[in-house]
Protein backbone atom coordinates (compact mmCIF):
# COMPACT_ATOMS: atom_id res chain seq x y z
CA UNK A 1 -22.46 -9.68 -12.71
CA UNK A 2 -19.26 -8.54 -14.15
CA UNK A 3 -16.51 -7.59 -12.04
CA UNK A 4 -14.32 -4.74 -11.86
CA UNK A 5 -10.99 -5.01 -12.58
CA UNK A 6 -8.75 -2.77 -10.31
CA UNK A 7 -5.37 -1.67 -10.66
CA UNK A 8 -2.26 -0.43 -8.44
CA UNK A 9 -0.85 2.47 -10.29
CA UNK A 10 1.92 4.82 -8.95
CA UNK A 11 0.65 8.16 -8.11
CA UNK A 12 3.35 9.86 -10.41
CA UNK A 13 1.41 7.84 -13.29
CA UNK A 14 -2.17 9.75 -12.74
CA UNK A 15 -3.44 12.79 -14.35
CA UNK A 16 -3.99 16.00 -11.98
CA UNK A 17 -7.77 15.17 -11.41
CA UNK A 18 -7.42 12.12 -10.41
CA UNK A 19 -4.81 13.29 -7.97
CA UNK A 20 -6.71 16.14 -7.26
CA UNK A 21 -9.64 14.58 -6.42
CA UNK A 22 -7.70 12.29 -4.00
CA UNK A 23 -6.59 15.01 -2.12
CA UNK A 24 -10.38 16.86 -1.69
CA UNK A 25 -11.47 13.22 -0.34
CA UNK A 26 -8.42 13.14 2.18
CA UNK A 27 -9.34 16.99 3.19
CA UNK A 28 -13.32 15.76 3.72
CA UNK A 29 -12.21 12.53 5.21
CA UNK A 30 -9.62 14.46 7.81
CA UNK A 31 -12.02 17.09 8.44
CA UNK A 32 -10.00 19.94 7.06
CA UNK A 33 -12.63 20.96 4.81
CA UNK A 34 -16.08 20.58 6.18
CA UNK A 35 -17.83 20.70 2.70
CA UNK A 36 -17.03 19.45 -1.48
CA UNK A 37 -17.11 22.84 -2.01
CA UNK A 38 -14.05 23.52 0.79
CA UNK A 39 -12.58 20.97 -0.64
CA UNK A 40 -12.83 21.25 -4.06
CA UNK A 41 -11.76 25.07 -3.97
CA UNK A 42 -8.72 23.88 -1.86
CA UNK A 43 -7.40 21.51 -4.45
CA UNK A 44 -8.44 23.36 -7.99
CA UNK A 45 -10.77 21.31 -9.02
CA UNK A 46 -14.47 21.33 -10.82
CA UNK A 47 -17.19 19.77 -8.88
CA UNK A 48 -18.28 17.30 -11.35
CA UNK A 49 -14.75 16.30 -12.03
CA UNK A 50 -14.92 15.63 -8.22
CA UNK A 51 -18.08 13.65 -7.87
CA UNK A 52 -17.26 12.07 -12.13
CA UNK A 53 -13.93 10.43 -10.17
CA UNK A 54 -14.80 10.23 -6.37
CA UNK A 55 -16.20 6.64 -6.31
CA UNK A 56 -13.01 5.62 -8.41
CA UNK A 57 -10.34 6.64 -6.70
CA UNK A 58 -9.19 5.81 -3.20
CA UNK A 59 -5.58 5.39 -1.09
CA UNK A 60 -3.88 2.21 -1.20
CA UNK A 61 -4.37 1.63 2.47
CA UNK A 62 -8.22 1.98 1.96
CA UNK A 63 -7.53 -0.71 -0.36
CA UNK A 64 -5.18 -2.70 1.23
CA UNK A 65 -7.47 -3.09 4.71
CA UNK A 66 -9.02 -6.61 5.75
CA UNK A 67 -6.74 -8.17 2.94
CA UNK A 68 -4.41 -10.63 2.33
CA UNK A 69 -1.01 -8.84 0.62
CA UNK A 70 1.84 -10.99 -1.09
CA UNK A 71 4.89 -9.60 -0.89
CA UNK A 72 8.07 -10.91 -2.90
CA UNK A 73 11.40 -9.83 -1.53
CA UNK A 74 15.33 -10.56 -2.25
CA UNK A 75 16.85 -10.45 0.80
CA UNK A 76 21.04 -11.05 1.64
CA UNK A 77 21.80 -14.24 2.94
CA UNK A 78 22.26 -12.32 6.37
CA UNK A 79 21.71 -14.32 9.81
CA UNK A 80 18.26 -11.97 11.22
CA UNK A 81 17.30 -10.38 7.85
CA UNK A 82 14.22 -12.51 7.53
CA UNK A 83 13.25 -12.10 11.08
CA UNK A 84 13.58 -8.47 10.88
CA UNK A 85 11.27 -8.38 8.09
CA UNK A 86 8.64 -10.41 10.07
CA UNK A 87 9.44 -8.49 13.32
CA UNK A 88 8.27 -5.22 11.05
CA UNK A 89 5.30 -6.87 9.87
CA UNK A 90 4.13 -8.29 13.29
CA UNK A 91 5.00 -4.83 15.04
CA UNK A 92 2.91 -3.20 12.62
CA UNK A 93 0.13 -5.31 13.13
CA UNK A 94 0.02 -7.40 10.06
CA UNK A 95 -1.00 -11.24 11.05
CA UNK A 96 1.51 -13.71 8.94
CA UNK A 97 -0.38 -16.54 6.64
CA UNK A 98 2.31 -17.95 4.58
CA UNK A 99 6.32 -17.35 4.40
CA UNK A 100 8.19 -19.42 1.35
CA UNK A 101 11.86 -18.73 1.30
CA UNK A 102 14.27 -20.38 -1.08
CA UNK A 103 17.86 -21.24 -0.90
CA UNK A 104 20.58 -18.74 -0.98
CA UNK A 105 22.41 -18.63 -4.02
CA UNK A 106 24.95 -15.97 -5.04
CA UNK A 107 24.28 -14.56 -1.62
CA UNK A 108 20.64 -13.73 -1.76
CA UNK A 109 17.60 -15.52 -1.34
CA UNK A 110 13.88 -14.98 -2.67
CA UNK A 111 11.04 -14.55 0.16
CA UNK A 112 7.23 -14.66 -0.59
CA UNK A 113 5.24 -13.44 2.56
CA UNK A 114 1.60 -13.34 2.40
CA UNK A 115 -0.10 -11.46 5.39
CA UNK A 116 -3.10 -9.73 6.52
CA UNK A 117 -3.52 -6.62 6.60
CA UNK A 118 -6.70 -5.75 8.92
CA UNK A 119 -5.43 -4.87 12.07
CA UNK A 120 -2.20 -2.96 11.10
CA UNK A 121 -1.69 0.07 13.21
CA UNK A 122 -0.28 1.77 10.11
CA UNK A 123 -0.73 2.68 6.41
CA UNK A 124 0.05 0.11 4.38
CA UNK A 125 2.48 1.93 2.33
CA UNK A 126 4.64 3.51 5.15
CA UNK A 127 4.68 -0.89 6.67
CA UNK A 128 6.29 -1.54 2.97
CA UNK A 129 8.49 1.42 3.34
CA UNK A 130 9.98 0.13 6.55
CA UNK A 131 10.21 -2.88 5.24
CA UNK A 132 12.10 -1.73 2.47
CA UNK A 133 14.75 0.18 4.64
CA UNK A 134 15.46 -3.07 6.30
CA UNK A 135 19.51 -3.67 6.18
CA UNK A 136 19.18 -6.76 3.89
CA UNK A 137 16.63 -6.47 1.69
CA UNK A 138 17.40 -5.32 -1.74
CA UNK A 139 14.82 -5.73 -3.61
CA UNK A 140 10.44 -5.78 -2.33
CA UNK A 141 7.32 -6.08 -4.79
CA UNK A 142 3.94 -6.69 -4.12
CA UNK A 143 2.97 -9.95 -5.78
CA UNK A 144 -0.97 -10.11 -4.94
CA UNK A 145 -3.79 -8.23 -3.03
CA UNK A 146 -6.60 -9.83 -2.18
């Protein structure tokens, strides 16, 4: 059996259909469109462009749920930085596996966090986002999802 290989892309990288045919899953999914046809009229798309890319395409967080996500971050050699980052994480839900922080030098340090995602009470991107705003933290990625 061969396996898939999947990719994280940035929505700002994908053409319109793709996008498109995003959005009439999220309207089906939601139940603001109670048929493909609803939702393909909705969003301006064909329906075989909608059932050529529906199996293909799917949310991050769909993605991202009953996983393990490595995040790398730089953070400022702050006293509760760290700790506010894994406050935001356990808040959210995520379970900690693994944290690996090196020494500061020049003021910042590096941070590897791998957690799980399965039992987060919210989207995966909007946990990264808060994570991001944390005073502190200059710089996240996402290493590994698996």
């Amino acid at each position: 059996m061969i396996q898939e290989k999947l990719y994280l892309v940035q929505e700002n990288a994908l053409p319109k259909v793709l996008k498109k045919t995003a959005q009439a899953k999220e309207l089906l999914k939601s139940g603001r469109a109670k048929t493909v046809n609803e939702a393909i009229e909705a969003v301006g798309i064909s329906r075989s462009a909608f059932y050529k890319y529906r199996d293909y395409i799917f949310p991050f967080r769909e993605a991202s749920r009953e996983k393990i996500l490595t995040i790398a971050l730089i953070l400022e050699h702050i006293p509760g930085v760290l700790s506010a980052v894994l406050n935001a994480i356990a808040q959210a839900g995520g379970s900690i596996l693994t944290i690996n922080q090196g020494i500061p030098l020049q003021g910042v340090a590096n941070a590897t966090i791998s957690f799980e995602t399965g039992r987060l009470s919210v989207d995966a991107n909007e946990l990264l986002a808060t994570l991001t705003a944390i005073d502190g933290v200059q710089k996240l990625e996402i290493l590994a999802q698996s």
